[in-house]
Protein backbone atom coordinates (compact mmCIF):
# COMPACT_ATOMS: atom_id res chain seq x y z
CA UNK A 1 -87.38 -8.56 -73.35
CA UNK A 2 -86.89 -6.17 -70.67
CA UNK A 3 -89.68 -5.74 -67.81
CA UNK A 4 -89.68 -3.13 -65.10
CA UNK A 5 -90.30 -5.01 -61.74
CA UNK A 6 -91.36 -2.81 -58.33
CA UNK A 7 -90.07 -5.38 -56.00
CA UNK A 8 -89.98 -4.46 -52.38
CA UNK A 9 -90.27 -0.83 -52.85
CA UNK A 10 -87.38 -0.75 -55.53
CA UNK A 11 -87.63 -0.98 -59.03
CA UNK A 12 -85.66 -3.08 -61.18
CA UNK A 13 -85.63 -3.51 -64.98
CA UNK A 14 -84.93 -7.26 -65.81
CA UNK A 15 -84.27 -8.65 -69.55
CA UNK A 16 -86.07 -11.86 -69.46
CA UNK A 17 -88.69 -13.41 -71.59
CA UNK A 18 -92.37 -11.95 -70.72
CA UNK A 19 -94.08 -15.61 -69.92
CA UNK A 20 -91.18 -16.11 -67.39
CA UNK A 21 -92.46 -16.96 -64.05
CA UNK A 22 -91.93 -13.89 -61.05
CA UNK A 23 -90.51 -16.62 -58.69
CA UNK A 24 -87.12 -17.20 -61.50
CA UNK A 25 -86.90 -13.09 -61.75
CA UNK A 26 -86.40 -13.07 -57.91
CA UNK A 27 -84.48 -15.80 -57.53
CA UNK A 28 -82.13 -15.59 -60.55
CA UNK A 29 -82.28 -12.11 -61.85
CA UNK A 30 -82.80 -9.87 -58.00
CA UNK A 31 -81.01 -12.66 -56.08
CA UNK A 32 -84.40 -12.50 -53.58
CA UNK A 33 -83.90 -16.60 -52.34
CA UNK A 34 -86.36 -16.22 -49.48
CA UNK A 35 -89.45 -17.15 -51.82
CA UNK A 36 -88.86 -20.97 -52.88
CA UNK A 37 -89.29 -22.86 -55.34
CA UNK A 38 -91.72 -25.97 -54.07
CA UNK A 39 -93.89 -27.26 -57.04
CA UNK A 40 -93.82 -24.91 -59.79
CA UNK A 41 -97.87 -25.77 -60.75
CA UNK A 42 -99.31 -23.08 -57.92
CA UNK A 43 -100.67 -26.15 -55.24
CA UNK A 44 -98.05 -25.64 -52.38
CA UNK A 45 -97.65 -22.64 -51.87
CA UNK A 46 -93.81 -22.07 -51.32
CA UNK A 47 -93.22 -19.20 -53.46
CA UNK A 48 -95.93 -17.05 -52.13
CA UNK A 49 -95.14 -13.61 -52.63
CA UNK A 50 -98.00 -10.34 -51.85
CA UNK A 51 -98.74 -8.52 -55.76
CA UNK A 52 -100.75 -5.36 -54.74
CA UNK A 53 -101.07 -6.58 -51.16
CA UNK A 54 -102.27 -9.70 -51.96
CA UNK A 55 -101.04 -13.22 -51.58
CA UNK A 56 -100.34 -14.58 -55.18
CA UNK A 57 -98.06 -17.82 -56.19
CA UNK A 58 -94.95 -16.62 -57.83
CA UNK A 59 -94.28 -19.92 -59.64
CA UNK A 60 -97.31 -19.42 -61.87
CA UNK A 61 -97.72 -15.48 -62.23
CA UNK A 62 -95.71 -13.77 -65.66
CA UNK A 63 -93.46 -11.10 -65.38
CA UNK A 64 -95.60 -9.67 -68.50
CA UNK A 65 -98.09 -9.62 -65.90
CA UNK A 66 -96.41 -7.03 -63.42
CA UNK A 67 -95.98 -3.88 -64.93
CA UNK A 68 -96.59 -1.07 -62.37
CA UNK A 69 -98.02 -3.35 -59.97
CA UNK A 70 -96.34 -4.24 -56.46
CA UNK A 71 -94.27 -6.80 -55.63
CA UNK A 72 -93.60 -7.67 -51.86
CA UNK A 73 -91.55 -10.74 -51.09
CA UNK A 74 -90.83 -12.10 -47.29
CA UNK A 75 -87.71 -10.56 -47.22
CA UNK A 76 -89.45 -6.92 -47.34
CA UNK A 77 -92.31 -7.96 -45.11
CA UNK A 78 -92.76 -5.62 -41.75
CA UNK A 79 -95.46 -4.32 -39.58
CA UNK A 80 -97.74 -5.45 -36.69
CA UNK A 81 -98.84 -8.23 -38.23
CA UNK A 82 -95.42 -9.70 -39.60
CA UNK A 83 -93.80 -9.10 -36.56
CA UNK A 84 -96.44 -10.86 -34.45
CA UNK A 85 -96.44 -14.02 -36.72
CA UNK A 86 -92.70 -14.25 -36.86
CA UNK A 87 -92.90 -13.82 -32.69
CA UNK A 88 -95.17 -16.50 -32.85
CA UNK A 89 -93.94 -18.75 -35.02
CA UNK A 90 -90.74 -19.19 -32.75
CA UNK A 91 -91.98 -19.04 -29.28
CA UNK A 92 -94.19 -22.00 -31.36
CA UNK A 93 -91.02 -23.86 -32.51
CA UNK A 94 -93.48 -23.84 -36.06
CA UNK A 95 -90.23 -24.44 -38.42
CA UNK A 96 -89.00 -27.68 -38.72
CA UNK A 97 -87.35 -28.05 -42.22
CA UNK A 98 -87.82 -24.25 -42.72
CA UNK A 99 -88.81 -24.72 -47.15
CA UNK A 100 -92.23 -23.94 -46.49
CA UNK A 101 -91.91 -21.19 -44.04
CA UNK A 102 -91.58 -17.90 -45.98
CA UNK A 103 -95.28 -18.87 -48.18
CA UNK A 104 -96.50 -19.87 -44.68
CA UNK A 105 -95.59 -16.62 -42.77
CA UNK A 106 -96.62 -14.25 -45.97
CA UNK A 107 -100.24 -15.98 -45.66
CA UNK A 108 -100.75 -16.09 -42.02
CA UNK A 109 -99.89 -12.18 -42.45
CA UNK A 110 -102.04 -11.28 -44.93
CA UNK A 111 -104.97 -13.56 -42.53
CA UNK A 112 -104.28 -11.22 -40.12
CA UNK A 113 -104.45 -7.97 -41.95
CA UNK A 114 -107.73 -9.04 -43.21
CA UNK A 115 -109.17 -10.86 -40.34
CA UNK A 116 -108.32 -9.44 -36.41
CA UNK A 117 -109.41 -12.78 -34.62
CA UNK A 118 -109.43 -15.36 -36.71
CA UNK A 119 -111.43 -18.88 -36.20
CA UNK A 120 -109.64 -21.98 -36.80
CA UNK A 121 -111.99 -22.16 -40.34
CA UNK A 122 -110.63 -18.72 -41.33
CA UNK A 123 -107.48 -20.26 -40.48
CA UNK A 124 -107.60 -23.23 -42.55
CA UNK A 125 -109.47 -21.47 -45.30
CA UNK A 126 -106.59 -19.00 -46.12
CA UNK A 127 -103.81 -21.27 -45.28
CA UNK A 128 -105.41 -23.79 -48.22
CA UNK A 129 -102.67 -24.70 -50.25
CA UNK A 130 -99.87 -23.72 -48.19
CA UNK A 131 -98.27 -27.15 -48.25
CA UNK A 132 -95.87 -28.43 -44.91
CA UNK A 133 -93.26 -31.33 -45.59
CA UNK A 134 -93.17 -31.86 -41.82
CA UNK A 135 -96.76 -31.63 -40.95
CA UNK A 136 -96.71 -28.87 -38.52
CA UNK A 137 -99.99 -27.72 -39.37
CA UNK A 138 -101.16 -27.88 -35.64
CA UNK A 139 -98.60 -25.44 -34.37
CA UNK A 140 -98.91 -23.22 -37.42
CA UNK A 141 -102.47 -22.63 -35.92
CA UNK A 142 -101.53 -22.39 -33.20
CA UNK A 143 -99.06 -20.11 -33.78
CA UNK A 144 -101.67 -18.20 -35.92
CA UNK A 145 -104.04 -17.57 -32.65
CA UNK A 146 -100.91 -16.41 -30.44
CA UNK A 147 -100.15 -14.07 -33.30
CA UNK A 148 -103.94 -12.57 -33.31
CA UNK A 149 -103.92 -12.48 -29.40
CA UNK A 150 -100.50 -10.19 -29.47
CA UNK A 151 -102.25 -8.07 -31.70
CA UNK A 152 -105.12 -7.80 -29.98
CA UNK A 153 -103.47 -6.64 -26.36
């Protein structure tokens, strides 16, 4: 069945079946890689992707369940915000493998759209679920605070 997608401020008609998950339409049918593919049951958080500004697990969501919302994957992400985490996250060597990195960035972002200065609770609260192979969860928040600091001066 064919589905109109907004994806990244474009909009795309895909033919695919309606319960097919949005991480398979950007991967396969757009040819978006940057969201991955980590667990496929929602828990690690690899193929987070922002629907209507909001973070929301790709692997799980329908395409059914898209029409004439928006769609906003890492490779589309910009702004104060973005550009401070993505500062941050390398002056922090944060990546080590790199698979987990695009779900991690696109909720430390949306953290700091919502939340200025952040505590490390607010910290762990909203990166729940955003699962790290290499355990670099201490210089993720770490690399969270430098982020909120930059945007702060």
């Amino acid at each position: 069945m064919a589905h109109t997608l907004k994806v990244n401020g474009a909009t795309h008609s895909v033919d695919i079946d309606d319960d097919t998950p949005l991480l398979w339409a950007l991967r396969d049918n757009l040819g978006l890689t940057g969201t991955k593919f980590g667990c496929g049951v929602a828990q690690c958080g690899a193929c987070t992707v922002y629907v209507d500004g909001k973070p929301m697990r790709s692997c799980v969501t329908p395409v059914s369940t898209l029409e004439g919302r928006e769609v906003t994957t890492i490779e589309a992400i910009s702004g104060r915000e973005a550009d401070a985490v993505q500062k941050a996250w390398t002056a922090g060597d944060v990546p080590q493998c790199g698979y987990c990195q695009s779900g991690q960035v696109m909720s430390a972002v949306a953290l700091l759209k919502e939340i200025k200065k952040p505590t490390d609770r607010d910290i762990d609260l909203a990166m729940n679920g955003n699962i790290c192979r290499c355990a670099t969860y201490a210089r993720i928040r770490s690399a969270i605070h430098d982020a909120a600091r930059t945007l702060e001066g």
